[in-house]
Every structure is written in structure tokens, then in C-alpha cells.
PDB file of N, CA and C in Angstrom:
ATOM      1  N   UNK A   1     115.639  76.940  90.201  1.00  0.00           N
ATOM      2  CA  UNK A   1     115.257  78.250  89.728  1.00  0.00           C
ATOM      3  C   UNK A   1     114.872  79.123  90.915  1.00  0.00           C
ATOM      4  N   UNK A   2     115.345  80.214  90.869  1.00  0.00           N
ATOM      5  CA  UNK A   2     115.030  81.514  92.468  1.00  0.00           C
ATOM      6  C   UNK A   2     114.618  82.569  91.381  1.00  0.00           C
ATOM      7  N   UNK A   3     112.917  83.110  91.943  1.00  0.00           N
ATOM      8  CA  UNK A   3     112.345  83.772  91.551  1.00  0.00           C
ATOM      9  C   UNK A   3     113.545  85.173  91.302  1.00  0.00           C
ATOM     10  N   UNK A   4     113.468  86.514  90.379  1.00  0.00           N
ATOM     11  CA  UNK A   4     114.552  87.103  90.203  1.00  0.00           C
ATOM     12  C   UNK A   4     114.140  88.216  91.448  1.00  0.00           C
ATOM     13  N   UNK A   5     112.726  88.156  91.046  1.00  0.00           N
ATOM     14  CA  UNK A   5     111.740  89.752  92.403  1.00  0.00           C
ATOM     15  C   UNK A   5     110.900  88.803  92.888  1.00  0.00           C
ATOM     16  N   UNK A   6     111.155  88.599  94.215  1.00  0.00           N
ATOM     17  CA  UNK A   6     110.171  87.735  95.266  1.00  0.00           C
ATOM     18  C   UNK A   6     109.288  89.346  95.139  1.00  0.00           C
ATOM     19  N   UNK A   7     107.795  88.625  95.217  1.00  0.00           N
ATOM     20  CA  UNK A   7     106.472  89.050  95.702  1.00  0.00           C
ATOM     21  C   UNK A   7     106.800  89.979  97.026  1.00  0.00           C
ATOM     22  N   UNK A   8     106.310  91.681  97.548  1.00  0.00           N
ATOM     23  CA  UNK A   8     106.566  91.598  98.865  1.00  0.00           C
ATOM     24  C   UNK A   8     105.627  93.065  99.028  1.00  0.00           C
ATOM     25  N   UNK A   9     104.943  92.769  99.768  1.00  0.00           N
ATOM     26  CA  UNK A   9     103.925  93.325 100.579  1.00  0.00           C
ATOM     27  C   UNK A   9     104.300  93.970 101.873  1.00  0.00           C
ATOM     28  N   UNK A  10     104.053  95.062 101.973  1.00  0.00           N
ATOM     29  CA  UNK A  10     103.944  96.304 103.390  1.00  0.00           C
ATOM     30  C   UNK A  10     102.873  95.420 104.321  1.00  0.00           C
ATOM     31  N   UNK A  11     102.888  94.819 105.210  1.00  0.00           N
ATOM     32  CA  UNK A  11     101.656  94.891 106.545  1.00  0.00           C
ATOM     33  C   UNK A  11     101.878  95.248 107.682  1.00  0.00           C
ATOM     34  N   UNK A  12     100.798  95.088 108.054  1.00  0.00           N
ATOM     35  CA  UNK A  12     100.629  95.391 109.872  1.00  0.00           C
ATOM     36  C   UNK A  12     100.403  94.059 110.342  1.00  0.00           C
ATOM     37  N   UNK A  13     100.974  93.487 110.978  1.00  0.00           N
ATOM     38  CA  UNK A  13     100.445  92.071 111.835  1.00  0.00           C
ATOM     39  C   UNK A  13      99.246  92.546 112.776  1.00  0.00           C
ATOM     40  N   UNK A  14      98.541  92.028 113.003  1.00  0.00           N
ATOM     41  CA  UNK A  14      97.232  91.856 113.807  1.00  0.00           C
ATOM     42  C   UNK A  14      97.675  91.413 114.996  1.00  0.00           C
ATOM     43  N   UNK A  15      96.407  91.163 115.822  1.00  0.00           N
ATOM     44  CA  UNK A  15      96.601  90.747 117.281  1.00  0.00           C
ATOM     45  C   UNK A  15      97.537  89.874 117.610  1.00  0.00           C
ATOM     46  N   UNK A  16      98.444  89.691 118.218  1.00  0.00           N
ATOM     47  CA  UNK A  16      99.229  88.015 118.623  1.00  0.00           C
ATOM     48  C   UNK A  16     100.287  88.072 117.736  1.00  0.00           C
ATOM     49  N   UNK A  17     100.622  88.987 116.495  1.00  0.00           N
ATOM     50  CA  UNK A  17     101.553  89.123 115.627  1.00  0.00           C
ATOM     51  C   UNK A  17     102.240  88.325 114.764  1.00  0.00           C
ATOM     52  N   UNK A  18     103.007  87.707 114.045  1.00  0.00           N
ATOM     53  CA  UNK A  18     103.557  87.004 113.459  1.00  0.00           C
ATOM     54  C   UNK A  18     104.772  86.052 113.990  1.00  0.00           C
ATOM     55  N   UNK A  19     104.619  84.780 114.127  1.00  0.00           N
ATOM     56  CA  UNK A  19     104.942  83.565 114.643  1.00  0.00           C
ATOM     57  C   UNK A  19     106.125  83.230 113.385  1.00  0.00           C
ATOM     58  N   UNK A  20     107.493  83.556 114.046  1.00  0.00           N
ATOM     59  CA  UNK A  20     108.544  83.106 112.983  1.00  0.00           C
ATOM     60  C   UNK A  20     109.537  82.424 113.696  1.00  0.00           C
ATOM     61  N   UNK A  21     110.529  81.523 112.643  1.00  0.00           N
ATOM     62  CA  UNK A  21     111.248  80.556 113.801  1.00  0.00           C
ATOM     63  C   UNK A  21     112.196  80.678 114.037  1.00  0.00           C
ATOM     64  N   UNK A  22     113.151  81.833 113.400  1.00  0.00           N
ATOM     65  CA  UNK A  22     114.083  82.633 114.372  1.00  0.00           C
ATOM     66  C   UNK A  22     113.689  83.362 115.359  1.00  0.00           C
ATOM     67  N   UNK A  23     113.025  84.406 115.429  1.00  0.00           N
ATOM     68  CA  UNK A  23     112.619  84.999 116.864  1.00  0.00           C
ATOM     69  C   UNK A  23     111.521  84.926 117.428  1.00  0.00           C
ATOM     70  N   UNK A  24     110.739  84.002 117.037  1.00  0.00           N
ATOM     71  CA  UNK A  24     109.133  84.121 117.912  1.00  0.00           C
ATOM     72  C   UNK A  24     108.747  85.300 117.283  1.00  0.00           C
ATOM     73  N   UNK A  25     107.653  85.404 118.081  1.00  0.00           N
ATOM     74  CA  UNK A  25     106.528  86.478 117.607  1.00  0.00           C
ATOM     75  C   UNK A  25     107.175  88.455 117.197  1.00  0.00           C
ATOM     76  N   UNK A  26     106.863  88.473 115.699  1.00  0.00           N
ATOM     77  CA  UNK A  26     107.063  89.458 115.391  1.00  0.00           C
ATOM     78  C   UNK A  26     105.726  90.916 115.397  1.00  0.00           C
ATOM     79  N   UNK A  27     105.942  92.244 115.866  1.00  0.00           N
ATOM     80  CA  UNK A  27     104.391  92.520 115.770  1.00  0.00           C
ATOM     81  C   UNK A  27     104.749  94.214 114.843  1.00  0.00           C
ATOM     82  N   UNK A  28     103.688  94.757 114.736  1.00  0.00           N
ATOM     83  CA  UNK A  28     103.610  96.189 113.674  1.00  0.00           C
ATOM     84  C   UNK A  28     104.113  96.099 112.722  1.00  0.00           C
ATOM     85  N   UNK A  29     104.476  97.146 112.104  1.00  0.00           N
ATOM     86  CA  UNK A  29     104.772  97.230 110.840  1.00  0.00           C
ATOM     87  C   UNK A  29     105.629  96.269 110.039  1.00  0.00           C
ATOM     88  N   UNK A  30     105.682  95.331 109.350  1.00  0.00           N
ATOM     89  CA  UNK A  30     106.369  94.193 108.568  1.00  0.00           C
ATOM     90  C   UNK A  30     106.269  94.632 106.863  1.00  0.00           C
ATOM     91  N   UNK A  31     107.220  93.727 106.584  1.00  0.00           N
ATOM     92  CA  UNK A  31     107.128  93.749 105.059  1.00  0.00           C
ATOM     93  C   UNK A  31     107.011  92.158 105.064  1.00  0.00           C
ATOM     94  N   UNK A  32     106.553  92.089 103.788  1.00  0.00           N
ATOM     95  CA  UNK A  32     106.479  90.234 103.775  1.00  0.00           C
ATOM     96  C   UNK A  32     107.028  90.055 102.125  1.00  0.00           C
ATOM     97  N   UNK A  33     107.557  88.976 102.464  1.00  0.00           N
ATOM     98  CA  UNK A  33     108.379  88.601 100.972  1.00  0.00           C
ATOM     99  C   UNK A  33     108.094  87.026 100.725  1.00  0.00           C
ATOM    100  N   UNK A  34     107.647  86.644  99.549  1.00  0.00           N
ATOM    101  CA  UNK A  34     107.762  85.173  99.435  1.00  0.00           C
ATOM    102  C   UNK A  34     108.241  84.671  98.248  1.00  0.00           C
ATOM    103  N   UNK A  35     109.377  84.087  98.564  1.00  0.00           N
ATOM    104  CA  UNK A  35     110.590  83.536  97.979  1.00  0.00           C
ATOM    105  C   UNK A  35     110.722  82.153  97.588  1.00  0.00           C
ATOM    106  N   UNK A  36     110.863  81.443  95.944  1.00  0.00           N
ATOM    107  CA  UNK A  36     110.813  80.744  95.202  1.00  0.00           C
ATOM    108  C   UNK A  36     112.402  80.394  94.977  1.00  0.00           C
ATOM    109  N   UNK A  37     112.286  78.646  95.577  1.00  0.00           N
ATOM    110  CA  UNK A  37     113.662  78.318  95.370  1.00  0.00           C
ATOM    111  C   UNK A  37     113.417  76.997  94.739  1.00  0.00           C
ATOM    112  N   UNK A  38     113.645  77.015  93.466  1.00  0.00           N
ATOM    113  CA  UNK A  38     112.763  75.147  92.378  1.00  0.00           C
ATOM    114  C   UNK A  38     111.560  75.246  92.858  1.00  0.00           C
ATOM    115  N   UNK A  39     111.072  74.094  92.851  1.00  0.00           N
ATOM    116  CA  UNK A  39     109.911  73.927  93.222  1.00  0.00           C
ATOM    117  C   UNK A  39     108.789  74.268  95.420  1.00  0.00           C
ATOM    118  N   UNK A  40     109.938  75.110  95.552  1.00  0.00           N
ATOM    119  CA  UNK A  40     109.714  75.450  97.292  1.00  0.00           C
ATOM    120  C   UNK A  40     109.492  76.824  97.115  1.00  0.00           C
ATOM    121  N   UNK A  41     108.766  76.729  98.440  1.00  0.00           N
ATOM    122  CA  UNK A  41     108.367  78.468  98.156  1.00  0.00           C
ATOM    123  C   UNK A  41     108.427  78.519  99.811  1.00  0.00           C
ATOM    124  N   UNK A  42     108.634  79.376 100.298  1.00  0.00           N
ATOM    125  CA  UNK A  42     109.340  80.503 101.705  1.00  0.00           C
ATOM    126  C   UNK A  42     108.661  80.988 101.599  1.00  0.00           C
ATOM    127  N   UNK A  43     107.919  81.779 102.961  1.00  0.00           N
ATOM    128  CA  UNK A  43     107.391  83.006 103.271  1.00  0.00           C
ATOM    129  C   UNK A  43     108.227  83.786 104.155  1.00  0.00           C
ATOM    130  N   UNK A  44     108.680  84.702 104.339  1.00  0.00           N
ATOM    131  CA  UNK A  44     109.741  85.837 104.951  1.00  0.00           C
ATOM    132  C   UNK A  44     109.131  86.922 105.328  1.00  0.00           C
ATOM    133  N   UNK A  45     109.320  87.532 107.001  1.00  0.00           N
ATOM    134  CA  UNK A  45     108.719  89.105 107.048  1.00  0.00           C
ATOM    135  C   UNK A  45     109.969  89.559 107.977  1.00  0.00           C
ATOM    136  N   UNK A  46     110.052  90.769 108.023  1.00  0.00           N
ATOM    137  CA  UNK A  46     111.053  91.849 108.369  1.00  0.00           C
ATOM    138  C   UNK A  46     110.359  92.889 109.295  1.00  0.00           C
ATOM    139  N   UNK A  47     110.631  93.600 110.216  1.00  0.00           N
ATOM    140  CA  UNK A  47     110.574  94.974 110.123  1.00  0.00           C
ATOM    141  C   UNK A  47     111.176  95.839 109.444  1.00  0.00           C
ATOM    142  N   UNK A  48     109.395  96.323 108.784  1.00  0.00           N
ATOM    143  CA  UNK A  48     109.732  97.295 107.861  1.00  0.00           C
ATOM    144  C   UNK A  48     111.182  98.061 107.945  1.00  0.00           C
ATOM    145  N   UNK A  49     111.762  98.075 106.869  1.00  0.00           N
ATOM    146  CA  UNK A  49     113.221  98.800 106.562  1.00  0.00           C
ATOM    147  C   UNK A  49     114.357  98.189 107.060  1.00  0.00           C
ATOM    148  N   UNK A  50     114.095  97.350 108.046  1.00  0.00           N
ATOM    149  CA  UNK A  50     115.617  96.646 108.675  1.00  0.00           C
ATOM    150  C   UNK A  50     116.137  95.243 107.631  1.00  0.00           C
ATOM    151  N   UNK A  51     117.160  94.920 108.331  1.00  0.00           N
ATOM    152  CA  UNK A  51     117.970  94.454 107.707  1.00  0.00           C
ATOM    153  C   UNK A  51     117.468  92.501 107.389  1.00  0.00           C
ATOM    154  N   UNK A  52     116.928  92.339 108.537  1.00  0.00           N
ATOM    155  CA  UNK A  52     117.430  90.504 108.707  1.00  0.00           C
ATOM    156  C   UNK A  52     115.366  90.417 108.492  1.00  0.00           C
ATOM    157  N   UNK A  53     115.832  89.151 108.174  1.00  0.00           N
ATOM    158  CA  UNK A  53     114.381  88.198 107.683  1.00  0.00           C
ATOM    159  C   UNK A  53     114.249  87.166 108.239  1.00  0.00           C
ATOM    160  N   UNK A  54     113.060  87.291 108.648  1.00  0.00           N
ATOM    161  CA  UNK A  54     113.274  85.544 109.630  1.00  0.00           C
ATOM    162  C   UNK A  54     111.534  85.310 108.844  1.00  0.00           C
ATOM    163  N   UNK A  55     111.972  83.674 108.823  1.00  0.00           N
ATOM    164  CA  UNK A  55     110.787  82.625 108.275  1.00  0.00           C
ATOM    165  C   UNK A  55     109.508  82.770 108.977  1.00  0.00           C
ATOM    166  N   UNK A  56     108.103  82.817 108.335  1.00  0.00           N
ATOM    167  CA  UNK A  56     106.771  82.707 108.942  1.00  0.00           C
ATOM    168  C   UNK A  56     106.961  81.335 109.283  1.00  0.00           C
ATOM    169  N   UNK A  57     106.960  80.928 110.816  1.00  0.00           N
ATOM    170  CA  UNK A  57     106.637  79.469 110.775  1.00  0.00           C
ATOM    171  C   UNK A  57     104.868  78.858 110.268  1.00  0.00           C
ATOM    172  N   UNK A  58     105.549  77.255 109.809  1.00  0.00           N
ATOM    173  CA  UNK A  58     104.921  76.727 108.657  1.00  0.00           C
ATOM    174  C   UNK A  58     104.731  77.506 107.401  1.00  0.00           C
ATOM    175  N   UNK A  59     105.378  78.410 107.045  1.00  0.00           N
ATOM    176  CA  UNK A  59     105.573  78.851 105.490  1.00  0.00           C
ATOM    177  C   UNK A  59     106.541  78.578 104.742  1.00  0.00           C
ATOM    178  N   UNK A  60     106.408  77.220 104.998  1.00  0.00           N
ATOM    179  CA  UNK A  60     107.358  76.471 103.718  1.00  0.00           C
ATOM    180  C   UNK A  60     106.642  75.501 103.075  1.00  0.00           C
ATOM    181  N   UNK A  61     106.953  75.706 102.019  1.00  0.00           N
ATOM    182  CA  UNK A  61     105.888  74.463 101.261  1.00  0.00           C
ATOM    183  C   UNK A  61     106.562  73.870  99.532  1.00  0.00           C
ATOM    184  N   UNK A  62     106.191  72.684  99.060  1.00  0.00           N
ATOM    185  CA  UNK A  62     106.268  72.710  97.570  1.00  0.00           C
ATOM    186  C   UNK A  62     105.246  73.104  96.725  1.00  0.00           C
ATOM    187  N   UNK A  63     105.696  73.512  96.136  1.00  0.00           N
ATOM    188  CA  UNK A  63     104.990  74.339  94.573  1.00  0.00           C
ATOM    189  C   UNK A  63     104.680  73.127  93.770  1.00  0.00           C
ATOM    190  N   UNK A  64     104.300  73.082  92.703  1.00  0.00           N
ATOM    191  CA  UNK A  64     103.508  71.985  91.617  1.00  0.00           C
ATOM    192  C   UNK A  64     103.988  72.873  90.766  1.00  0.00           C
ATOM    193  N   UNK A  65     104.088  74.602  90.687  1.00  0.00           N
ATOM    194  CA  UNK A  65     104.625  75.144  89.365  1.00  0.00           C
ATOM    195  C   UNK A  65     105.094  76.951  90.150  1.00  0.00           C
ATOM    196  N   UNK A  66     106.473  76.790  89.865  1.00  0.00           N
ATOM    197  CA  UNK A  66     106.742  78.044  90.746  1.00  0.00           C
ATOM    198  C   UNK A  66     106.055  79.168  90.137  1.00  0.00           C
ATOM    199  N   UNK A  67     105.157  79.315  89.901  1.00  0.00           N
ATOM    200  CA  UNK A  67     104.596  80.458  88.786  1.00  0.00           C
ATOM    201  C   UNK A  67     103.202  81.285  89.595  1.00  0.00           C
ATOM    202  N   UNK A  68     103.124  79.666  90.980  1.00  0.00           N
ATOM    203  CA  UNK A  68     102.011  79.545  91.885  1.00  0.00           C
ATOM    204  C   UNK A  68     102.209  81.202  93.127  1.00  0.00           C
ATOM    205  N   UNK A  69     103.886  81.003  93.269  1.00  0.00           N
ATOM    206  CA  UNK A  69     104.134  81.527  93.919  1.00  0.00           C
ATOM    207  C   UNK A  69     103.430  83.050  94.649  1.00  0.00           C
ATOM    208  N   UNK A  70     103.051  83.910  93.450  1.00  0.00           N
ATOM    209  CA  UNK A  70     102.396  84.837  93.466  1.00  0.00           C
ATOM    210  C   UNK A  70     100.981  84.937  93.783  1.00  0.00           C
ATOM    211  N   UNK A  71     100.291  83.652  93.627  1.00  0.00           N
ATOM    212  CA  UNK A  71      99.249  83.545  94.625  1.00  0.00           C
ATOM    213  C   UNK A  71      99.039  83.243  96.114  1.00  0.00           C
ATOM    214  N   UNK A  72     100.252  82.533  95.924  1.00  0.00           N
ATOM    215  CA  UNK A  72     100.663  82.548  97.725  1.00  0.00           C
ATOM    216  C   UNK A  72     100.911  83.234  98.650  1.00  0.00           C
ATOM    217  N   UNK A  73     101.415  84.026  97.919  1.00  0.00           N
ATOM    218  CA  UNK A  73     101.794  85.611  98.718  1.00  0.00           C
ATOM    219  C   UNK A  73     100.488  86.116  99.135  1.00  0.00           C
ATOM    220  N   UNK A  74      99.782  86.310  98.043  1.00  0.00           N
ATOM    221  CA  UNK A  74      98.337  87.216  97.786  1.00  0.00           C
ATOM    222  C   UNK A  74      97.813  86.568  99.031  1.00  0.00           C
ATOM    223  N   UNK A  75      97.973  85.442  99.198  1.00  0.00           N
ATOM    224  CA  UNK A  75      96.980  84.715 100.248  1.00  0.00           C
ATOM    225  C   UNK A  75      97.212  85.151 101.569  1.00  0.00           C
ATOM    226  N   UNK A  76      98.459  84.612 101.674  1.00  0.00           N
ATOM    227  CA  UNK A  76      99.455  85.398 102.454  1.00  0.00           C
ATOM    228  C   UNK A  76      99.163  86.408 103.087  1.00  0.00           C
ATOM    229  N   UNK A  77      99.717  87.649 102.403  1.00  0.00           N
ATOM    230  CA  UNK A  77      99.647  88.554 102.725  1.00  0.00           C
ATOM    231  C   UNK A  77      97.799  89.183 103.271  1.00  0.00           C
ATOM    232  N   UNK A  78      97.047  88.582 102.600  1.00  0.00           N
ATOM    233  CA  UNK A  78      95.402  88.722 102.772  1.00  0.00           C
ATOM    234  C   UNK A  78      95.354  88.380 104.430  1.00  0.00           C
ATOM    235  N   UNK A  79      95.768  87.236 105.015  1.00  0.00           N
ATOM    236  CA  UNK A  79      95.481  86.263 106.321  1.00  0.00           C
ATOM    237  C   UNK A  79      96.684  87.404 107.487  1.00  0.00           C
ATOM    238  N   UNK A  80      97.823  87.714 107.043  1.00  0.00           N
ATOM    239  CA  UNK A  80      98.632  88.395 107.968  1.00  0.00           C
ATOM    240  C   UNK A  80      98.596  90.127 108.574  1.00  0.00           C
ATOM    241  N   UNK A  81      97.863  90.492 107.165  1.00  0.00           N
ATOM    242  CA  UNK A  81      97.606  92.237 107.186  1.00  0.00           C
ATOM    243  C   UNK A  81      96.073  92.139 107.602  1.00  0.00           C
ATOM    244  N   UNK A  82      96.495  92.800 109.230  1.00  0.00           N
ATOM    245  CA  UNK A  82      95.274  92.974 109.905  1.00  0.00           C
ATOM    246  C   UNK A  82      95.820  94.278 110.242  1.00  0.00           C
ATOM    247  N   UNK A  83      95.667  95.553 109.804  1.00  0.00           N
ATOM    248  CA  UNK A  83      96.043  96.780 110.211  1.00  0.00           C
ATOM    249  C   UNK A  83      94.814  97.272 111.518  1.00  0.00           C
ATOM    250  N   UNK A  84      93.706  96.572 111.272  1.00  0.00           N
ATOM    251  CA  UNK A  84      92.640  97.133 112.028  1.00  0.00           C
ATOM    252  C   UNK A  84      92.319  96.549 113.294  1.00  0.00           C
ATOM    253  N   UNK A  85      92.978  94.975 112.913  1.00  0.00           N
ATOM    254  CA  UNK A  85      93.427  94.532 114.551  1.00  0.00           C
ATOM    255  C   UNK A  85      92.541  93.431 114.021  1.00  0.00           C
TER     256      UNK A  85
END
């Protein structure tokens, strides 16, 4: 089962920026998306408006009930959006 609307949040990465395992460290403005595939759940961020998505490293995990998903994000997105630094 793949969620139909992954969860996805506007942030700002904070100091040191976001650690992903296609390109290393991503920094400013991001969108974050977290994506439900069966029982696995992805975390994904972008610069804002562009095209390609690369993985938060260690944001992969199993779910117990993909339904979880949407709290993960929340969490997520809470720990990564440091607009204030």
C-alpha cells in the first residue's frame, strides 16, 4: 500500500543542515515529504520547488500500522525546522 498524499511540510534546515544520502548535506529552504510504502515509511526533502528528492539519512524505518505515518512526519518535521537557527 503507497500512501495516495505523502505528509509534506515547508522548512528551513537549521545549523549543519540536512544529512541525505544522495548528496550530503542539504541547507535553507526544503520541503519535506514522508512517504508510505506497506509497512515502510521514507523521509524525503527537496529544495523548495525543484525537481529531485533525495532521502534524510536514517529515515527509513518499519511502521507497525501505516496510519503511523503522519506522526512521523509531525516529528519530523518538529526536529528539522529550525528557521531560527
Amino acid at each position: 500500500m503507497t500512501s495516495p498524499t505523502p505528509p509534506t511540510t515547508d522548512i528551513v534546515a537549521g545549523p549543519g543542515g540536512v544529512m541525505t544520502d544522495e548528496v550530503g548535506v542539504v541547507t535553507g529552504d526544503l520541503t519535506l515529504r514522508t512517504e508510505v510504502s506497506g509497512f515502510d515509511v521514507t523521509v524525503r526533502v527537496q529544495y523548495k520547488d525543484a525537481d529531485e528528492w533525495y532521502t534524510v539519512t536514517g529515515a527509513k524505518a518499519p511502521l507497525r500500522d501505516p496510519a503511523d505515518a503522519d506522526a512521523v512526519h509531525a516529528v519530523v518535521a518538529g526536529i528539522l525546522n529550525r528557521p531560527e537557527g
